[in-house]
N, C-alpha and C. Protein backbone atom coordinates (compact mmCIF):
# COMPACT_ATOMS: atom_id res chain seq x y z
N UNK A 1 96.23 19.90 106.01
CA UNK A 1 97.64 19.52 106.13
C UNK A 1 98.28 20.34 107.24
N UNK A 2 98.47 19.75 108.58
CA UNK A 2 99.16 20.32 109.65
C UNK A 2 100.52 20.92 109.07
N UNK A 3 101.39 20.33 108.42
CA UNK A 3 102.46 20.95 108.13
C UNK A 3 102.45 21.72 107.38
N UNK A 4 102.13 22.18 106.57
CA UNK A 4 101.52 23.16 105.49
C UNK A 4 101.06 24.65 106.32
N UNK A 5 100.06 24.06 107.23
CA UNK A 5 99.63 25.40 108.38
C UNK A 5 100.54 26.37 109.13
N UNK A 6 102.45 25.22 109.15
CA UNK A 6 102.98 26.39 109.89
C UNK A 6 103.86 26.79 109.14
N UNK A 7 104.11 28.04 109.11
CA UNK A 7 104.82 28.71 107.78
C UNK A 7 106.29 28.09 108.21
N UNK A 8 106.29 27.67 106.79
CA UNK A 8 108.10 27.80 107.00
C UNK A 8 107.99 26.31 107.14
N UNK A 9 107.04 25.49 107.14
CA UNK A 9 107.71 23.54 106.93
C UNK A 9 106.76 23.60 106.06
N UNK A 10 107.13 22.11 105.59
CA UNK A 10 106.81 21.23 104.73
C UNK A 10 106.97 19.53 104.93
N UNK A 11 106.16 19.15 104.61
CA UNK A 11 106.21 17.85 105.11
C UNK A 11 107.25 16.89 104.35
N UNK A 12 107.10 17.23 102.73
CA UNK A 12 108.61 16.41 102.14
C UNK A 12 109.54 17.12 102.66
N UNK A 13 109.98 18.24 103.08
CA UNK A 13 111.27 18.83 103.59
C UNK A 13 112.00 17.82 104.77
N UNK A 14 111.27 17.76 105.72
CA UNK A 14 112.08 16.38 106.47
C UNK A 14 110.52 16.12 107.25
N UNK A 15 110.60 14.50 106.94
CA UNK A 15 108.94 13.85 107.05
C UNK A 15 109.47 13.39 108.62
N UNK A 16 110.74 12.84 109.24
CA UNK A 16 111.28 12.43 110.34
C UNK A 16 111.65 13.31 111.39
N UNK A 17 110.86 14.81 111.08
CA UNK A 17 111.49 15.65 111.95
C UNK A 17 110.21 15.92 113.21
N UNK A 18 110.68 15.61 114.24
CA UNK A 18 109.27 15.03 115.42
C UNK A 18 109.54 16.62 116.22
N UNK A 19 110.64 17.34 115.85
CA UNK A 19 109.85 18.52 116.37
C UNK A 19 109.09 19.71 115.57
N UNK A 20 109.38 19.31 114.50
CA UNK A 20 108.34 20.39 113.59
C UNK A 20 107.23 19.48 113.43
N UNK A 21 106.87 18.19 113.68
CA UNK A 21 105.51 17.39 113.87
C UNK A 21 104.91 18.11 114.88
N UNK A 22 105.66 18.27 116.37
CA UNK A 22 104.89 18.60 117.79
C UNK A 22 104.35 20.02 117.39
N UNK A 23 105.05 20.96 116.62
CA UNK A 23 105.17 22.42 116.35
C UNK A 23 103.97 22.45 115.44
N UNK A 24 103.41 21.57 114.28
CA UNK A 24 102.09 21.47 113.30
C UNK A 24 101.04 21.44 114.34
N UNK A 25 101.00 20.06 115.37
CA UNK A 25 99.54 19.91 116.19
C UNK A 25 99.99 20.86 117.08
N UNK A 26 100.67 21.60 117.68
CA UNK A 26 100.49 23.05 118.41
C UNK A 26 99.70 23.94 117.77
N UNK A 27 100.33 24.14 116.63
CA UNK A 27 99.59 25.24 115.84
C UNK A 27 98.45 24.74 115.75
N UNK A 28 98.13 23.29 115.12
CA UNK A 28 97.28 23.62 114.29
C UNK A 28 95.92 23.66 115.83
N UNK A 29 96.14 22.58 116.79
CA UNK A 29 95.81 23.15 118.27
C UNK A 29 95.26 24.59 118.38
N UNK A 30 95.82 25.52 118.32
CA UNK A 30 96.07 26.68 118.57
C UNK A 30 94.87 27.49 117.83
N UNK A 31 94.49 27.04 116.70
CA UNK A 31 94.32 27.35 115.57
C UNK A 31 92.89 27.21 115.49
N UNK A 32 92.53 26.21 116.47
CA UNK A 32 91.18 25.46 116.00
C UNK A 32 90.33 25.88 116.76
N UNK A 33 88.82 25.38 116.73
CA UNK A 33 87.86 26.04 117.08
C UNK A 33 87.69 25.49 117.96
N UNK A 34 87.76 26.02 119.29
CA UNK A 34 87.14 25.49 120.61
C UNK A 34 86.17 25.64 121.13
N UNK A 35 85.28 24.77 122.16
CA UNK A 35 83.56 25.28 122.59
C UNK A 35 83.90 26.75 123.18
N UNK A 36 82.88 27.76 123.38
CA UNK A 36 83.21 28.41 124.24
C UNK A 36 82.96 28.07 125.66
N UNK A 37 83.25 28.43 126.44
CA UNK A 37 83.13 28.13 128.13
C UNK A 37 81.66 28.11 128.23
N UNK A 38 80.99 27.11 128.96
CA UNK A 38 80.22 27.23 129.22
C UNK A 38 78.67 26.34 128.21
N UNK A 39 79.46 25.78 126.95
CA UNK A 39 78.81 25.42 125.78
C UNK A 39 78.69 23.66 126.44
N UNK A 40 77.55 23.29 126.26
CA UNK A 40 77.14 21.99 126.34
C UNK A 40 77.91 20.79 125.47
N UNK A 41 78.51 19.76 125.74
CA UNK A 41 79.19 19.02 125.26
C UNK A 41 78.26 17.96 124.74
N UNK A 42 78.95 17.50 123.78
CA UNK A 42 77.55 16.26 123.04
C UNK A 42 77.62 14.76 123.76
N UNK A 43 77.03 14.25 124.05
CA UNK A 43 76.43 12.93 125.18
C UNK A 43 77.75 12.26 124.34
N UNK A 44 78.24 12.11 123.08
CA UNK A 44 79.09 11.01 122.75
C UNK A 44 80.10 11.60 123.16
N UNK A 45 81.05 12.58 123.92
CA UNK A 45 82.29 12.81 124.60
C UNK A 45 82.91 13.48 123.55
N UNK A 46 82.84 13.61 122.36
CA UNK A 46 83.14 14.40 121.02
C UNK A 46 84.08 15.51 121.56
N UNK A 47 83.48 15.81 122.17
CA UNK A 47 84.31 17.45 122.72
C UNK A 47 84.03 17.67 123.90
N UNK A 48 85.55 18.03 124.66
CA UNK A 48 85.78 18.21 125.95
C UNK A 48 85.30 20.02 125.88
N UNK A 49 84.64 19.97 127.67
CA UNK A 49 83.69 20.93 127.85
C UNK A 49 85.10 21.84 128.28
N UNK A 50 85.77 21.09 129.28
CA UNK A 50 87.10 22.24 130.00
C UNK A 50 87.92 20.93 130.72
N UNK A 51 89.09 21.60 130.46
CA UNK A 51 89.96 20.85 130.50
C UNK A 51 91.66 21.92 130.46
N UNK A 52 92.45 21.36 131.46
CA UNK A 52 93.72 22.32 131.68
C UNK A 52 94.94 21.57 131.27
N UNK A 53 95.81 22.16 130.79
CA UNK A 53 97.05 21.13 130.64
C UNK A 53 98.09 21.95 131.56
N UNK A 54 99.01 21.14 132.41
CA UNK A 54 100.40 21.60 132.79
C UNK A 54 101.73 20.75 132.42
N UNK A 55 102.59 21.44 131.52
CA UNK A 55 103.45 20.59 131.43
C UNK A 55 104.82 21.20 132.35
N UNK A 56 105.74 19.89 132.31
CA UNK A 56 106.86 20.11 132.84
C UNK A 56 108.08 20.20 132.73
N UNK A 57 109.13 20.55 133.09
CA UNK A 57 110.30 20.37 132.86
C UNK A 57 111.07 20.16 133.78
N UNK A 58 112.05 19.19 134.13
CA UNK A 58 113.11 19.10 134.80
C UNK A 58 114.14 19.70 134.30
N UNK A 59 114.64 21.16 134.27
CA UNK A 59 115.69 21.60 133.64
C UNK A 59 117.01 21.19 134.30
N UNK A 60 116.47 20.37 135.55
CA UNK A 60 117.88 20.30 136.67
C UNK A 60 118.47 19.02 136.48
N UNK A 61 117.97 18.43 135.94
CA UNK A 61 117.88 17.37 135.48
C UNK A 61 118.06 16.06 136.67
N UNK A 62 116.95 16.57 137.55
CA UNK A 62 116.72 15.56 138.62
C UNK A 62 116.24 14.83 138.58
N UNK A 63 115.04 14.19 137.99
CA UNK A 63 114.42 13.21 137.58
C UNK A 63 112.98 13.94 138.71
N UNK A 64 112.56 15.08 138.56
CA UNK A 64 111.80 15.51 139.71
C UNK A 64 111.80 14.85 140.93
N UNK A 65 113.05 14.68 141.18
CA UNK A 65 113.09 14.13 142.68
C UNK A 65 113.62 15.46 143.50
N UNK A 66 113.53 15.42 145.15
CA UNK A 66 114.57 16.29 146.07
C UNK A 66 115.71 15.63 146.00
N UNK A 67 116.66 16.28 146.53
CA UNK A 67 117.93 15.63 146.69
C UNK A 67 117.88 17.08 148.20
N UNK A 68 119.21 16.49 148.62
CA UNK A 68 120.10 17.75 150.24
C UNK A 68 120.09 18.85 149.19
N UNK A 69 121.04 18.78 148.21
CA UNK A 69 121.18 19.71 147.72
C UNK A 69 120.26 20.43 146.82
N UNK A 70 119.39 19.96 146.59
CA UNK A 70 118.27 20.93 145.79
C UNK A 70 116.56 20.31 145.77
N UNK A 71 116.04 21.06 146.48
CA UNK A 71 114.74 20.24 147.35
C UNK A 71 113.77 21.57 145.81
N UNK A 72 112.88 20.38 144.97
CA UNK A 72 112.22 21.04 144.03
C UNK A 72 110.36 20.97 144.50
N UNK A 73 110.59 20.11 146.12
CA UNK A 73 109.17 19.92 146.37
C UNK A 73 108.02 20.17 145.35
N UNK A 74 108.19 18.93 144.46
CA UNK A 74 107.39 18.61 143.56
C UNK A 74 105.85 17.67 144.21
N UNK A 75 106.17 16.92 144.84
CA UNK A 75 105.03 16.25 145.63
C UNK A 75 103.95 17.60 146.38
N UNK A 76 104.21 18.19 147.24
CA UNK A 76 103.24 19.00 147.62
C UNK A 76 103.03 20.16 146.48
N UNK A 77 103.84 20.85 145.71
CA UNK A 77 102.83 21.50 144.65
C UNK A 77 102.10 20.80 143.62
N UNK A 78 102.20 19.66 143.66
CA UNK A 78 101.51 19.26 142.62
C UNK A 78 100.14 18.80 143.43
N UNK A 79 100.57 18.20 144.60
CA UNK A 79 99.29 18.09 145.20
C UNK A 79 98.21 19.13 145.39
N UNK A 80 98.93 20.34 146.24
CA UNK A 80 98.32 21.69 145.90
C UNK A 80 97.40 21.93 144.72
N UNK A 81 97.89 21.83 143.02
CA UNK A 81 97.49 22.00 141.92
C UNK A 81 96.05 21.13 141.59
N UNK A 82 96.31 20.07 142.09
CA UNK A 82 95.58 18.35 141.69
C UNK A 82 94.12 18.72 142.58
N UNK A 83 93.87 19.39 143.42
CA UNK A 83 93.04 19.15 144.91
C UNK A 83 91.77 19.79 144.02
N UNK A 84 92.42 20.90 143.10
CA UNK A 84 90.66 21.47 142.40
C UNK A 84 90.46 20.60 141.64
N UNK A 85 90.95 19.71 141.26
CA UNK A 85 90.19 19.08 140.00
C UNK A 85 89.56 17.43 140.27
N UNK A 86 88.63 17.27 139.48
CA UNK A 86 87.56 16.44 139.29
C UNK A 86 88.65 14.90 139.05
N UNK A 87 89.45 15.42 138.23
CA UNK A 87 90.06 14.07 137.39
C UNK A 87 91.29 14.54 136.55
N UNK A 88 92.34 13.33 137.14
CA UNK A 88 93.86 14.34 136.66
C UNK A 88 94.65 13.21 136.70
N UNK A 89 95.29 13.23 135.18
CA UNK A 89 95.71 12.16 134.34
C UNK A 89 97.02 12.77 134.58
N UNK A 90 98.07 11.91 134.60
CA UNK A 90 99.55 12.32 134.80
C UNK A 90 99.89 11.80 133.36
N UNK A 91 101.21 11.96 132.78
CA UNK A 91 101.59 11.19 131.23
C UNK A 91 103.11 11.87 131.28
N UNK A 92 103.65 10.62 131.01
CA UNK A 92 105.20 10.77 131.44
C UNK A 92 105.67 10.30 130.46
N UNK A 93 107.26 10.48 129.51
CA UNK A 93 107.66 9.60 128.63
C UNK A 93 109.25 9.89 129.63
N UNK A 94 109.81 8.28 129.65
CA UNK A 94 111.48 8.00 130.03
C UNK A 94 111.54 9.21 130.85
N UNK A 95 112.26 10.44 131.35
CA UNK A 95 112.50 10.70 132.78
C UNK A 95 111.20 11.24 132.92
N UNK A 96 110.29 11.73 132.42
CA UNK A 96 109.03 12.19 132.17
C UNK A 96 107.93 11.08 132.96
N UNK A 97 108.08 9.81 132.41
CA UNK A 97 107.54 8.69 132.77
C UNK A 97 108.26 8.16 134.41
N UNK A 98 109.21 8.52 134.19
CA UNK A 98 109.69 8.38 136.07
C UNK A 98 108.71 9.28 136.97
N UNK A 99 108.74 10.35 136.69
CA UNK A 99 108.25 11.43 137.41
C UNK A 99 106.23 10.94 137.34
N UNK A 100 105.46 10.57 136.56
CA UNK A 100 104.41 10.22 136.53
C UNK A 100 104.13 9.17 137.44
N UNK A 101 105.00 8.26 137.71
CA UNK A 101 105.17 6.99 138.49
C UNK A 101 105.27 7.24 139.85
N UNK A 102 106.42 8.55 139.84
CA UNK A 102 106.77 9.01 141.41
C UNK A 102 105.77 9.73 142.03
N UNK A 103 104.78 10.24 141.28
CA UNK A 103 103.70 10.81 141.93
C UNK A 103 101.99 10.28 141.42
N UNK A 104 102.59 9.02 141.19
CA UNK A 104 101.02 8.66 140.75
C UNK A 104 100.05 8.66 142.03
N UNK A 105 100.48 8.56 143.10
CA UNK A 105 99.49 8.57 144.36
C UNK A 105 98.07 9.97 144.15
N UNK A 106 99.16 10.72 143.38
CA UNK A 106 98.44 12.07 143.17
C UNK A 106 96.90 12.17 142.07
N UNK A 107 96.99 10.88 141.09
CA UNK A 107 96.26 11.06 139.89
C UNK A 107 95.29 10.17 140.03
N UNK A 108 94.35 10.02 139.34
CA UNK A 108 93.32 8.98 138.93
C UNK A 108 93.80 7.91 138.10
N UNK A 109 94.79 8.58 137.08
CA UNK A 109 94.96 7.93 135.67
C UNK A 109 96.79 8.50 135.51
N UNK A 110 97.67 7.25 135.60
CA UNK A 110 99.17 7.73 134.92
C UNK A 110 99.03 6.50 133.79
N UNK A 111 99.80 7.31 132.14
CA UNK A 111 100.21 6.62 131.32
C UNK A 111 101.65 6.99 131.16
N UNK A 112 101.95 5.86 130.79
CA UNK A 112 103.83 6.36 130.75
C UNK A 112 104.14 5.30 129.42
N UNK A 113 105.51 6.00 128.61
CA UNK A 113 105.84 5.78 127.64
C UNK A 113 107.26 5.34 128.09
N UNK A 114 107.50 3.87 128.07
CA UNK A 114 109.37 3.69 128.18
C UNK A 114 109.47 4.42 129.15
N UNK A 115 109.38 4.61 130.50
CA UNK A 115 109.42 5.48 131.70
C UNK A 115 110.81 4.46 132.18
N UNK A 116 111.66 5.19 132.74
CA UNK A 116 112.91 4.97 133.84
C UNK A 116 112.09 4.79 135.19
N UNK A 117 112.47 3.20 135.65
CA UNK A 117 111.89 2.78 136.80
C UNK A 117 113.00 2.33 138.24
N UNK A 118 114.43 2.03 137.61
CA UNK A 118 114.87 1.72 138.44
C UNK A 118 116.46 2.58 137.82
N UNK A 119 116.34 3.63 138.46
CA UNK A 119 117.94 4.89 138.41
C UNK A 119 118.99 4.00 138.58
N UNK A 120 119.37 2.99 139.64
CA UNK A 120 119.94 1.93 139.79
C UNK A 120 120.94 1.49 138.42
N UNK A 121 120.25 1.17 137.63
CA UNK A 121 120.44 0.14 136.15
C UNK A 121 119.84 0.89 134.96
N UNK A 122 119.43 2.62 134.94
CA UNK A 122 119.50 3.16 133.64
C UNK A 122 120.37 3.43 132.88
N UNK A 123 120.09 3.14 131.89
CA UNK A 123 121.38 3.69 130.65
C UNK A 123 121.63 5.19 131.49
N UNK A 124 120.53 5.95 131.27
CA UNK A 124 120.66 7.44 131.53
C UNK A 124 120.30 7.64 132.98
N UNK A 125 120.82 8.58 133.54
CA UNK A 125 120.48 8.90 135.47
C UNK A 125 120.85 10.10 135.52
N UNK A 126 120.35 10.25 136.42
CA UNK A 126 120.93 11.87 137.54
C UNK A 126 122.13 11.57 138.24
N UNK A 127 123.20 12.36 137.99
CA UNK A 127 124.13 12.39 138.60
C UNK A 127 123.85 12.22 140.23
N UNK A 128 123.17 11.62 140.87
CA UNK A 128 122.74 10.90 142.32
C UNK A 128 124.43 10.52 142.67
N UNK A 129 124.58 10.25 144.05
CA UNK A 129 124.87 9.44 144.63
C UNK A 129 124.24 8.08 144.71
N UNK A 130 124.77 6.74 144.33
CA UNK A 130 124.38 5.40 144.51
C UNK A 130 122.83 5.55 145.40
N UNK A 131 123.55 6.19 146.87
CA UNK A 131 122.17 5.50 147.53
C UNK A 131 120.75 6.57 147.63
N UNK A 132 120.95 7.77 146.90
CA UNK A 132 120.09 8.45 146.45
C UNK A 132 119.79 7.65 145.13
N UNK A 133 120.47 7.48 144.44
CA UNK A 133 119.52 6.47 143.07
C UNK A 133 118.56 5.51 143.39
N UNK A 134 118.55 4.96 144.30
CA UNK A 134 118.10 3.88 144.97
C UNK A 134 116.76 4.11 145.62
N UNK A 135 116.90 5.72 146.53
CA UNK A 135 115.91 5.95 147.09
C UNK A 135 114.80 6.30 146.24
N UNK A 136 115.57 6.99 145.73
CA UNK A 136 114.48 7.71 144.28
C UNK A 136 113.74 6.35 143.67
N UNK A 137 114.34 5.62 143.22
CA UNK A 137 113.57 4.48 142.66
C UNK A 137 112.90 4.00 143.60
N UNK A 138 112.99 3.63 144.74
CA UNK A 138 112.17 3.15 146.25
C UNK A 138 111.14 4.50 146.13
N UNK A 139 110.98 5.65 146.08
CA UNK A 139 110.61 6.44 146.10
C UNK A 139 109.16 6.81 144.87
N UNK A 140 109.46 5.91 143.82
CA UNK A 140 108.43 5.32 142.73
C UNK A 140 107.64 4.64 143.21
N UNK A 141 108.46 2.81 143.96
CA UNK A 141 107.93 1.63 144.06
C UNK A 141 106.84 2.37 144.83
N UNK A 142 107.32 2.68 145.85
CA UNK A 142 106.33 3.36 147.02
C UNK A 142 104.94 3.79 147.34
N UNK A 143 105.20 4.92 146.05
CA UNK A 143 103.93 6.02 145.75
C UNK A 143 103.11 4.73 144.22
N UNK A 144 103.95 4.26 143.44
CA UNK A 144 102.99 3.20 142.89
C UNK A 144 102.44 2.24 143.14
N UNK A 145 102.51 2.31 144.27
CA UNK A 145 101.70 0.85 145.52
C UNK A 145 100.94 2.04 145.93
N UNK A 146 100.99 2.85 146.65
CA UNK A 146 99.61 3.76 147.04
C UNK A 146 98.67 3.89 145.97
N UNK A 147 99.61 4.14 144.83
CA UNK A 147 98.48 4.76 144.06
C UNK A 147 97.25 3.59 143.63
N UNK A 148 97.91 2.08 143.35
CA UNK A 148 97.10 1.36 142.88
C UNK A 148 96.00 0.91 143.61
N UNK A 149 97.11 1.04 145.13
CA UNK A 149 95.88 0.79 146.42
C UNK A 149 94.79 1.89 146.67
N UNK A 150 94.84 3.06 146.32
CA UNK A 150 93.97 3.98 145.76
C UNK A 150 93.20 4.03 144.78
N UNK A 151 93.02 3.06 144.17
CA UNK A 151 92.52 2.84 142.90
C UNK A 151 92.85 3.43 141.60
N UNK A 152 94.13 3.89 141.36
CA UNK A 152 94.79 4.75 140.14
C UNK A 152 94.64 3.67 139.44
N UNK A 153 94.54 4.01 138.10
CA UNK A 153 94.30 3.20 137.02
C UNK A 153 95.95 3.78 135.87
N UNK A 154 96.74 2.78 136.05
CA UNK A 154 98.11 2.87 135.25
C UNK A 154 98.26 2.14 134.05
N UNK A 155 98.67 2.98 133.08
CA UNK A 155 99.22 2.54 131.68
C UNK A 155 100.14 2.64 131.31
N UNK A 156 101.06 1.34 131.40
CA UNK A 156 102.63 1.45 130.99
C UNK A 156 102.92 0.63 129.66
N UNK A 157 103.54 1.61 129.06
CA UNK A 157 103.70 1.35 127.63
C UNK A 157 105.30 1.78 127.47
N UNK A 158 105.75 0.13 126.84
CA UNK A 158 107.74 0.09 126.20
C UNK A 158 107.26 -0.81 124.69
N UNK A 159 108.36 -0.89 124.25
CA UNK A 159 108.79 -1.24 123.07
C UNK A 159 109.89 -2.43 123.34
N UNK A 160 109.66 -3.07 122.74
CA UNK A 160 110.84 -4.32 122.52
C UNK A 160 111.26 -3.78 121.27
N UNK A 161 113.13 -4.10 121.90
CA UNK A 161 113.85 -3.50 120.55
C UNK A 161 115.28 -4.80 120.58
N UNK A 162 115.28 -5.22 118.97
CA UNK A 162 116.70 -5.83 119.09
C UNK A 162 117.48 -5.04 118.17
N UNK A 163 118.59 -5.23 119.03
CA UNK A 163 119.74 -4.79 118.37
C UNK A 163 120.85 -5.26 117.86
């Protein structure tokens, strides 16, 4: 029982609470037995030999874009980061999923969840100027035409909702 593992929840205490869910598979993540480096992986893929995670944050709440006023040159460090590795999956959800899109040129593999595609017509945006919203979204279309013409393999995943 993941929730049980981290002191202090409980799963009847609140069953709808998705950040003490993320906080159980951390722990229980955390917790578990990994190969050591160097340990042979079994022919059925069972267990990854090595493998890195980086996650992100837009605290600026740019949508990891530049703007004049605040250049976060996200495209070349990530490229920088991407160049050692074999195979590098991007995974974005809504501004998360923008940012996976805007640099899919970079990956093998982007999946995105409800990703913001056009700043233009989101409920939610970066305080942009109009024709910075615009670019930024041109700035997606762009790099997701390279990427496919690169052979990136993309998974976009929304929900139909009525209201």
């Amino acid at each position: 029982d993941w929730y049980g593992a981290v002191p202090g929840t409980s799963l009847e205490e609140d069953a709808s609470s998705s950040s003490k869910a993320m906080s159980a598979l951390w722990y229980e993540y955390c917790n578990s037995e990994l190969p050591a480096s160097g340990d042979a992986c079994p022919q059925d893929g069972s267990r990854l030999q090595d493998f890195d995670v980086l996650c992100m944050c837009d605290s600026n709440a740019q949508w990891y874009y530049d703007t004049d006023s605040h250049k976060l040159d996200v495209e070349s460090k990530l490229r920088d980061l991407v160049a050692g590795y074999r195979s590098v999956l991007f995974l974005g959800v809504s501004m998360g999923g923008f940012a996976a899109l805007s640099y899919a040129h970079l990956a093998d593999t982007v999946a995105v969840f409800g990703p913001q595609t056009d700043l233009t017509r989101s409920h939610l945006r970066p305080g942009f100027k109009p024709e910075c919203l615009v670019a930024a979204s041109r700035h997606l279309q762009d790099n997701v035409h390279r990427a496919l013409c690169r052979g990136t393999r993309i998974e976009y995943h929304v929900a139909m909702e009525d209201h």
